[in-house]
N, C-alpha and C. Protein backbone atom coordinates (compact mmCIF):
# COMPACT_ATOMS: atom_id res chain seq x y z
N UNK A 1 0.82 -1.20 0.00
CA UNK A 1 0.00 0.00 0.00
C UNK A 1 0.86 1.26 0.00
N UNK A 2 2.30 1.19 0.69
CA UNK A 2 2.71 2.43 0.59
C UNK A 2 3.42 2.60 -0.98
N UNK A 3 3.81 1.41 -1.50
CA UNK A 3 4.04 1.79 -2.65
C UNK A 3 3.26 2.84 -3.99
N UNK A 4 1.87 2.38 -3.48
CA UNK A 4 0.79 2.65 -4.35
C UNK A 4 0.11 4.55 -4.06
N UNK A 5 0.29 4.77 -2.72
CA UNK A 5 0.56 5.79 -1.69
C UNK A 5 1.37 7.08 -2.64
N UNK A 6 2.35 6.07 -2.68
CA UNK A 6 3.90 7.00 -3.19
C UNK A 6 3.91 7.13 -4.66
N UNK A 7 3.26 6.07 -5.18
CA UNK A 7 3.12 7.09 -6.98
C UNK A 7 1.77 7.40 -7.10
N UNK A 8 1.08 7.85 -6.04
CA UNK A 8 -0.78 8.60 -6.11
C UNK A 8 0.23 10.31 -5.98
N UNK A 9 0.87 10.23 -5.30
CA UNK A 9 1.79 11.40 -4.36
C UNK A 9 3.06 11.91 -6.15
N UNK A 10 3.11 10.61 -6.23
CA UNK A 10 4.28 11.51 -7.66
C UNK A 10 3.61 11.91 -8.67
N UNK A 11 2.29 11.02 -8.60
CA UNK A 11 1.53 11.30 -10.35
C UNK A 11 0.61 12.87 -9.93
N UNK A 12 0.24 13.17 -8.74
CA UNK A 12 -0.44 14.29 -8.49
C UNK A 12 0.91 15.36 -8.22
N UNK A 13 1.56 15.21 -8.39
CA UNK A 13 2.86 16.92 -8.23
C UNK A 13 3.06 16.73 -9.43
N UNK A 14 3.33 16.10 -10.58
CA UNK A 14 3.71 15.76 -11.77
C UNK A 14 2.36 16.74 -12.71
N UNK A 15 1.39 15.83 -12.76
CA UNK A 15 -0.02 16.46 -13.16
C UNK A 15 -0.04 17.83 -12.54
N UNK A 16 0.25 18.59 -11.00
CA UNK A 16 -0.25 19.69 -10.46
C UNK A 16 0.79 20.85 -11.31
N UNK A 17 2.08 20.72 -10.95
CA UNK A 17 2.88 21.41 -11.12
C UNK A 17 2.91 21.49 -12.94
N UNK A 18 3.23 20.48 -13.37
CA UNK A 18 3.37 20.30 -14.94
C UNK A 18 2.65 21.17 -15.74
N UNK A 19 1.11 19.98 -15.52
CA UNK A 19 -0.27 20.50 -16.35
C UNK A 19 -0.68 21.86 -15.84
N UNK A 20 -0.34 22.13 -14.56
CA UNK A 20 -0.86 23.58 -13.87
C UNK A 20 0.21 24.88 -14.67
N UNK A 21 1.14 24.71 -14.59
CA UNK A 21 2.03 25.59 -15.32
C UNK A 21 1.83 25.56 -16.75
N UNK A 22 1.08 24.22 -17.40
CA UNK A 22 0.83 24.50 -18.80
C UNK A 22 -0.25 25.62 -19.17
N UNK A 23 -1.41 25.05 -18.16
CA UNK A 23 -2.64 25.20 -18.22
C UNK A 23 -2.99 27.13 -18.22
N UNK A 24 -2.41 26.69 -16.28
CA UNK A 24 -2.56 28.60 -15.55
C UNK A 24 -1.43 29.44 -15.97
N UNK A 25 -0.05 29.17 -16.75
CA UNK A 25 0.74 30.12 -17.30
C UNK A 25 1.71 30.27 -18.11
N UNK A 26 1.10 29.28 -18.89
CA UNK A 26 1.48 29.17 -20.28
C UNK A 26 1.96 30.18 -20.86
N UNK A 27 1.29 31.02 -21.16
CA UNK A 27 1.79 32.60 -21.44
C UNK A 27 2.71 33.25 -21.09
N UNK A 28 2.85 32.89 -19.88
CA UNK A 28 3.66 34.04 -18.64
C UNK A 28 4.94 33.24 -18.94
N UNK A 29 5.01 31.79 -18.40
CA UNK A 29 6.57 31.34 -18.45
C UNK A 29 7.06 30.86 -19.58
N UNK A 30 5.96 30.54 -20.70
CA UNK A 30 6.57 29.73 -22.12
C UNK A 30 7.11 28.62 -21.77
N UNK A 31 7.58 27.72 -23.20
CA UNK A 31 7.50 26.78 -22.80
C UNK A 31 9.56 26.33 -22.28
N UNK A 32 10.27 27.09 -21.93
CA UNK A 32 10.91 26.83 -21.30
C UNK A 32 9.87 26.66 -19.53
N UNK A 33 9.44 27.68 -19.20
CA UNK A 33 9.43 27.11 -17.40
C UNK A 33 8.52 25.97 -17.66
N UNK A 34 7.53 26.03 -18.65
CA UNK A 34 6.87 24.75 -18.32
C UNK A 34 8.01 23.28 -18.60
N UNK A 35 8.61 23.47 -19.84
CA UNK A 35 9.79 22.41 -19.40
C UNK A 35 10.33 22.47 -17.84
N UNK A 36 10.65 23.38 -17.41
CA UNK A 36 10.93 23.51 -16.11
C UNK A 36 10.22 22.69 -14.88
N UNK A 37 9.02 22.74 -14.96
CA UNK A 37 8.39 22.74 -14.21
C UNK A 37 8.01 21.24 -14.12
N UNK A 38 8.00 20.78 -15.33
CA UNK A 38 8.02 18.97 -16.01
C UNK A 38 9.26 18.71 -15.07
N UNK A 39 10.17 18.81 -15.60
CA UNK A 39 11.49 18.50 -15.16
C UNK A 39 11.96 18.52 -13.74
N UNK A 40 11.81 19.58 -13.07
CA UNK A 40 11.79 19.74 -11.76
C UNK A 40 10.83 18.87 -10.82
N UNK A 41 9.83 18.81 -11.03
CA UNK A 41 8.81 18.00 -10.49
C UNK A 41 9.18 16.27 -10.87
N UNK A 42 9.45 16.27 -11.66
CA UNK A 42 10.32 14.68 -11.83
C UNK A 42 11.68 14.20 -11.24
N UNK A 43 12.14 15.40 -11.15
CA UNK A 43 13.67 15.02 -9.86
C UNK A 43 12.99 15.39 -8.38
N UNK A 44 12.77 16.60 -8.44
CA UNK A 44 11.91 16.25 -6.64
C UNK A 44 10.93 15.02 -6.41
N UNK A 45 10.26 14.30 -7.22
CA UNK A 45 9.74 12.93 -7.01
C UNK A 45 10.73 11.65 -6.92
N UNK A 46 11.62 11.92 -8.15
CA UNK A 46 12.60 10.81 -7.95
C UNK A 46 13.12 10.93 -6.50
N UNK A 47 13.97 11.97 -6.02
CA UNK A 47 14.46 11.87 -4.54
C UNK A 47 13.79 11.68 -3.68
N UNK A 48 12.31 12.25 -3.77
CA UNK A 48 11.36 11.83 -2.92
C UNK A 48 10.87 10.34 -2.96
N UNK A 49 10.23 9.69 -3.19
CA UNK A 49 9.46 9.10 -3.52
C UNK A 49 10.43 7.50 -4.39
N UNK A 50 11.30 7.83 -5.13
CA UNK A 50 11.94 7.28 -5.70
C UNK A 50 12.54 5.68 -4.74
N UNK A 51 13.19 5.76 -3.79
CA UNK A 51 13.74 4.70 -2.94
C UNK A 51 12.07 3.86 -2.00
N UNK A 52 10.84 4.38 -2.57
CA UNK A 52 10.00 3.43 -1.46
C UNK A 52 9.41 3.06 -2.93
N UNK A 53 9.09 3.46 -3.80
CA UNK A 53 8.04 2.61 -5.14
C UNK A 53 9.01 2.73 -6.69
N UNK A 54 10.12 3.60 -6.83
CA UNK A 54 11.19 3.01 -7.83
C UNK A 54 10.48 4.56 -8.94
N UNK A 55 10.05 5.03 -8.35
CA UNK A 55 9.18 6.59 -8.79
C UNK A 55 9.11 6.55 -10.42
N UNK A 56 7.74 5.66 -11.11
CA UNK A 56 6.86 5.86 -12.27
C UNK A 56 6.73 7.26 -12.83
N UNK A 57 6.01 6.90 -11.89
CA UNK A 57 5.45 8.82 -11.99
C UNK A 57 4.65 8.89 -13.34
N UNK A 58 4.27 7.94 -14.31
CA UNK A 58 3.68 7.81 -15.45
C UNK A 58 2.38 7.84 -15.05
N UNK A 59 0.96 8.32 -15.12
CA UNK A 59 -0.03 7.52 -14.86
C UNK A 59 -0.46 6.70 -15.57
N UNK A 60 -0.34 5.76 -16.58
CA UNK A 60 -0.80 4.84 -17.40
C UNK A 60 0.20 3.33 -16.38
N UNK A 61 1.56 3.94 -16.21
CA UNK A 61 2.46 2.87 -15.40
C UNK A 61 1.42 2.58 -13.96
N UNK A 62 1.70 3.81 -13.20
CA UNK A 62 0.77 3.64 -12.01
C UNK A 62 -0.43 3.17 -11.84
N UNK A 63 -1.09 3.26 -12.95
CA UNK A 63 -2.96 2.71 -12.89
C UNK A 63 -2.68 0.49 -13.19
N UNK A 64 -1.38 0.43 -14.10
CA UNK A 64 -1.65 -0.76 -14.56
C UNK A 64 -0.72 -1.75 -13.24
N UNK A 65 0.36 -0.86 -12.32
CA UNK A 65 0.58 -1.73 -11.25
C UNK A 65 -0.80 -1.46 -10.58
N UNK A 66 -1.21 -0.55 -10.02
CA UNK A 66 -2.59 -0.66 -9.45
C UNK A 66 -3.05 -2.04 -9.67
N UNK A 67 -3.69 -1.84 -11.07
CA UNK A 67 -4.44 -3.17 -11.33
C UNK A 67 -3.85 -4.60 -11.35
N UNK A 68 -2.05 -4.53 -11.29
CA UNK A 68 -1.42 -5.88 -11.43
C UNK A 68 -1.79 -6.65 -10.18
């Protein structure tokens, strides 16, 4: 369960930060910060998150261990 815990936790900062910076300021940062913001949010998950579930961070990966 904590595995499953820990990529609910990477796939929602991934989606928040990512899609939120695409979404709410697109305009403002272009698509460098939104690369940024992809990118960054995928190394703060890896260190986070990374040593208890091996950090997916995909949601198509995460939904199909779910279901494994």
């Amino acid at each position: 369960m904590k595995i499953f815990i820990a990529e609910l936790i990477g796939t929602f900062t991934l989606v928040l930060f990512g899609c939120g910076a695409a979404v709410l300021a697109g305009e403002f940062v272009g698509q460098l910060g939104i690369a940024l913001a992809f990118g960054l949010s995928i190394v703060a998950m890896a260190y986070g998150i990374g040593p208890i579930s091996g950090c997916h961070i995909n949601p198509a990966v995460s939904f199909g261990a779910f279901i494994a």
